[in-house]
C-alpha atoms as a PDB file:
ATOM      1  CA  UNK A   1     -86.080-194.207 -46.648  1.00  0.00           C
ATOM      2  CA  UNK A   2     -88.996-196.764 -47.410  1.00  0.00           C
ATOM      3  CA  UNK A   3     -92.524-195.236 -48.561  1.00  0.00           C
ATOM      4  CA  UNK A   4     -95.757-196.788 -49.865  1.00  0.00           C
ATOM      5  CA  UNK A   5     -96.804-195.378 -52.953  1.00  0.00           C
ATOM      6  CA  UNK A   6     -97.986-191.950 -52.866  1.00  0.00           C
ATOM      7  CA  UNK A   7    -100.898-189.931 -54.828  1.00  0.00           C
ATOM      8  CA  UNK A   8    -101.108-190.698 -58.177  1.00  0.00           C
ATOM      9  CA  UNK A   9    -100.232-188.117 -60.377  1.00  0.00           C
ATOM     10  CA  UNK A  10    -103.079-188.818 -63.805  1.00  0.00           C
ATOM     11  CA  UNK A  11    -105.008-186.675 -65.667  1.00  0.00           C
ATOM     12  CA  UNK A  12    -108.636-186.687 -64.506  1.00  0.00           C
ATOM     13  CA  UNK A  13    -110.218-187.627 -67.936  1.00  0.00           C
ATOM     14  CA  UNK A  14    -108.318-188.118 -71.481  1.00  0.00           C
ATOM     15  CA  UNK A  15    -110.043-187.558 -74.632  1.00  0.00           C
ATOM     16  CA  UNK A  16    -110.423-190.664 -77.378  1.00  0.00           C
ATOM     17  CA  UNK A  17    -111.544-190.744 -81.257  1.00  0.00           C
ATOM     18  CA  UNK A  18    -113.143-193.646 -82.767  1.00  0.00           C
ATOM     19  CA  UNK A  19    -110.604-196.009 -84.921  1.00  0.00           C
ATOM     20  CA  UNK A  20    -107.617-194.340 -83.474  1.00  0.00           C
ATOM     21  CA  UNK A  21    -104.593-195.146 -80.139  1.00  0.00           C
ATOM     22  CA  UNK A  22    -105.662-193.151 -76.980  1.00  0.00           C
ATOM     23  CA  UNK A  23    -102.609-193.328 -74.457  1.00  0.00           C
ATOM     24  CA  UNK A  24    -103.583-192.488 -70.560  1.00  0.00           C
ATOM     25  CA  UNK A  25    -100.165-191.830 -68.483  1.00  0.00           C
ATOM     26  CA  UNK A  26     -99.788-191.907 -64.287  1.00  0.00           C
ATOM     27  CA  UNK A  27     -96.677-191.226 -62.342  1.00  0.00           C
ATOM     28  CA  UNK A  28     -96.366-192.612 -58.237  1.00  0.00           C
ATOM     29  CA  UNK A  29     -92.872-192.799 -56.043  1.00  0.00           C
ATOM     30  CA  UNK A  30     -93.178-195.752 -53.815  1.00  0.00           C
ATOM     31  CA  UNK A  31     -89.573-197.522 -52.094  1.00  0.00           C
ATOM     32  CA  UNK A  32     -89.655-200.646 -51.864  1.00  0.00           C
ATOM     33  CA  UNK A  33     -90.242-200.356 -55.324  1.00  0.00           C
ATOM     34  CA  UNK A  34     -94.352-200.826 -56.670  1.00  0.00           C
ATOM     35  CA  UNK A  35     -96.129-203.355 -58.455  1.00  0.00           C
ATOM     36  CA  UNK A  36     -97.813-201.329 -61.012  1.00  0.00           C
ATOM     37  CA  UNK A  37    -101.036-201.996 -63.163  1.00  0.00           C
ATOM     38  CA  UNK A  38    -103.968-201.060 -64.910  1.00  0.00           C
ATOM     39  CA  UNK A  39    -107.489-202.143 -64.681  1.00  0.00           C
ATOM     40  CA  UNK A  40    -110.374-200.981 -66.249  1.00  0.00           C
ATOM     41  CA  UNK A  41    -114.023-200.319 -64.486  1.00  0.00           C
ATOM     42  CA  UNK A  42    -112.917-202.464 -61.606  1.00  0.00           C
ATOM     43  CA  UNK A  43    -112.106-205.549 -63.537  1.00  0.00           C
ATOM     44  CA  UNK A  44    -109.185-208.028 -64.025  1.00  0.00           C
ATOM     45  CA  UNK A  45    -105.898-206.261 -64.950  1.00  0.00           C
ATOM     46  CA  UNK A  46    -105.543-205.554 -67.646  1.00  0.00           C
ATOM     47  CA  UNK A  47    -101.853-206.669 -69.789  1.00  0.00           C
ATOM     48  CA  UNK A  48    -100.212-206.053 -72.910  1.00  0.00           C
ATOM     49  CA  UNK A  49    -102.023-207.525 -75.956  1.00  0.00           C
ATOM     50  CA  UNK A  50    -103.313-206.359 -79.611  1.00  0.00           C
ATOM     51  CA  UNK A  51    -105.839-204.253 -78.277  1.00  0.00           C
ATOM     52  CA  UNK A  52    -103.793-202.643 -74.839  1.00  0.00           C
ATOM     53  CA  UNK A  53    -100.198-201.751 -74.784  1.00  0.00           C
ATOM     54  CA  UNK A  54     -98.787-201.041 -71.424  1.00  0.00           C
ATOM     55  CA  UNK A  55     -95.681-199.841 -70.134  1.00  0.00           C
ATOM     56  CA  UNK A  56     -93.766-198.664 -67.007  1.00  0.00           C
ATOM     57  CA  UNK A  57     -90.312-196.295 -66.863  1.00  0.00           C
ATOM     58  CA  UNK A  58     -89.163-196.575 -63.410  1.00  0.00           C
ATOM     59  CA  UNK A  59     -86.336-195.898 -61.509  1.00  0.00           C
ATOM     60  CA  UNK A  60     -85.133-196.130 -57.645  1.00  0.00           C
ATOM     61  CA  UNK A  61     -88.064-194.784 -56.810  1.00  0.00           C
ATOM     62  CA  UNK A  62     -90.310-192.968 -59.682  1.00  0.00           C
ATOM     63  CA  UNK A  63     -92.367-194.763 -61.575  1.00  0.00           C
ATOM     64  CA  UNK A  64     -94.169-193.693 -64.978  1.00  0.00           C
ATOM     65  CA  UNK A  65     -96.884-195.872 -66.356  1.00  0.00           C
ATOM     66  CA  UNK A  66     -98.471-195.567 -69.730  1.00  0.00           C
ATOM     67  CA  UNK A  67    -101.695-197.590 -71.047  1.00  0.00           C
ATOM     68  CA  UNK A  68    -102.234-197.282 -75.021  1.00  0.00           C
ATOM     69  CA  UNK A  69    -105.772-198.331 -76.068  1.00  0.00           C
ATOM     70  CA  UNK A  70    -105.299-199.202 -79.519  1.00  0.00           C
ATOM     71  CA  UNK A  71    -108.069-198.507 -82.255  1.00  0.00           C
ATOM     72  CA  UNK A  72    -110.563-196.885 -79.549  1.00  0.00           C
ATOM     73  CA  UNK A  73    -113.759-198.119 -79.789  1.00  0.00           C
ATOM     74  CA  UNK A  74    -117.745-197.471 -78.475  1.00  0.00           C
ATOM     75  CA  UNK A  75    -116.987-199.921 -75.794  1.00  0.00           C
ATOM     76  CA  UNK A  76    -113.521-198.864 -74.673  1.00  0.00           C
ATOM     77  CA  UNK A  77    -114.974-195.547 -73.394  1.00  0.00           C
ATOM     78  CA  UNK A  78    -115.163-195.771 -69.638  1.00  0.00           C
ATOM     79  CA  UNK A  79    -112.976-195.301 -66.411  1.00  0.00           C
ATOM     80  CA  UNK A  80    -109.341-196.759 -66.329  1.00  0.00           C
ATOM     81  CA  UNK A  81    -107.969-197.186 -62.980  1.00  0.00           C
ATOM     82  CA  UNK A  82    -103.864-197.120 -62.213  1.00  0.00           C
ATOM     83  CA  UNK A  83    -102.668-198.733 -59.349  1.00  0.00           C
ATOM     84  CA  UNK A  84     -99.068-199.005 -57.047  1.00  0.00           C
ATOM     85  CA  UNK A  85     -98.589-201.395 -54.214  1.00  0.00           C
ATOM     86  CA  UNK A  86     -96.061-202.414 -52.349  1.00  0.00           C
ATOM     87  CA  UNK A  87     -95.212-203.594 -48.529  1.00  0.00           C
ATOM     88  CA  UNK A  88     -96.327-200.520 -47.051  1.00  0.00           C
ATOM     89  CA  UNK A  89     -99.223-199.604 -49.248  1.00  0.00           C
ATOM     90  CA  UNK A  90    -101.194-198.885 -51.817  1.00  0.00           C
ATOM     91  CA  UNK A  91    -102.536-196.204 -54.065  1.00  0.00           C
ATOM     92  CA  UNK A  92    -104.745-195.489 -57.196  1.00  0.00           C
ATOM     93  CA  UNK A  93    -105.691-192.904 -59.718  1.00  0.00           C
ATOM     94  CA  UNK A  94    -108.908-192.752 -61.988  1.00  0.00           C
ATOM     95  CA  UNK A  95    -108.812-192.052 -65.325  1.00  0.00           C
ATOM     96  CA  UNK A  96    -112.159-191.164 -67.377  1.00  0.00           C
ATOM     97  CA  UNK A  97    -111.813-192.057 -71.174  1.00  0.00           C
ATOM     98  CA  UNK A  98    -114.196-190.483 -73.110  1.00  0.00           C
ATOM     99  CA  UNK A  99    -115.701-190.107 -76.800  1.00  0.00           C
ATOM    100  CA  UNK A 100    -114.116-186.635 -78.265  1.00  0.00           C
ATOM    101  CA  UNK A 101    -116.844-184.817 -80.612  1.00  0.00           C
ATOM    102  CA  UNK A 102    -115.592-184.018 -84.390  1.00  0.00           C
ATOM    103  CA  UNK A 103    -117.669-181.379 -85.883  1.00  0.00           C
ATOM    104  CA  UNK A 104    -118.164-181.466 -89.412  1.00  0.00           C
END
């Protein structure tokens, strides 16, 4: 049975720390399988490097992506956006990252 991607499955808003990895997770189905990829306040995509670490477990038809944001800083806060497409569609999910307060 062939189905564009449906609703992504993400947490609405993920908490970070200054200095240290913040990892932001989405699950889809989609058959054909997706194309899968993050972006972050609308801009280019964004791919594996020293600073972002992606990754995607997928199967027939499930699909599990994971963005690490390594050594969060200031200007990494902001909204990460996780996207599936294939033939018959496409979907996204939002993801808000933002600055966790540490009491002292």
């Amino acid at each position: 049975m062939k189905c564009s991607p449906n609703d992504l499955d993400s947490q609405p808003a993920n908490r970070g720390i200054d200095w240290e990895d913040a990892t932001l997770d989405c699950n889809t189905e989609a058959y054909p399988m997706s194309i899968n990829y993050w972006t972050k306040e609308n801009s280019m995509m964004i791919v594996s490097n020293s600073k972002y670490i992606t990754s995607i477990q997928d199967n027939t038809y499930k699909v599990h992506m994971k963005l690490t944001v390594v050594s969060v800083r200031p200007e990494d806060y902001g909204t990460y956006k996780c996207s599936a497409r294939n033939s018959l569609g496409t979907t996204d999910g939002s993801i808000r990252l933002y600055r966790e307060s540490i009491l002292m």
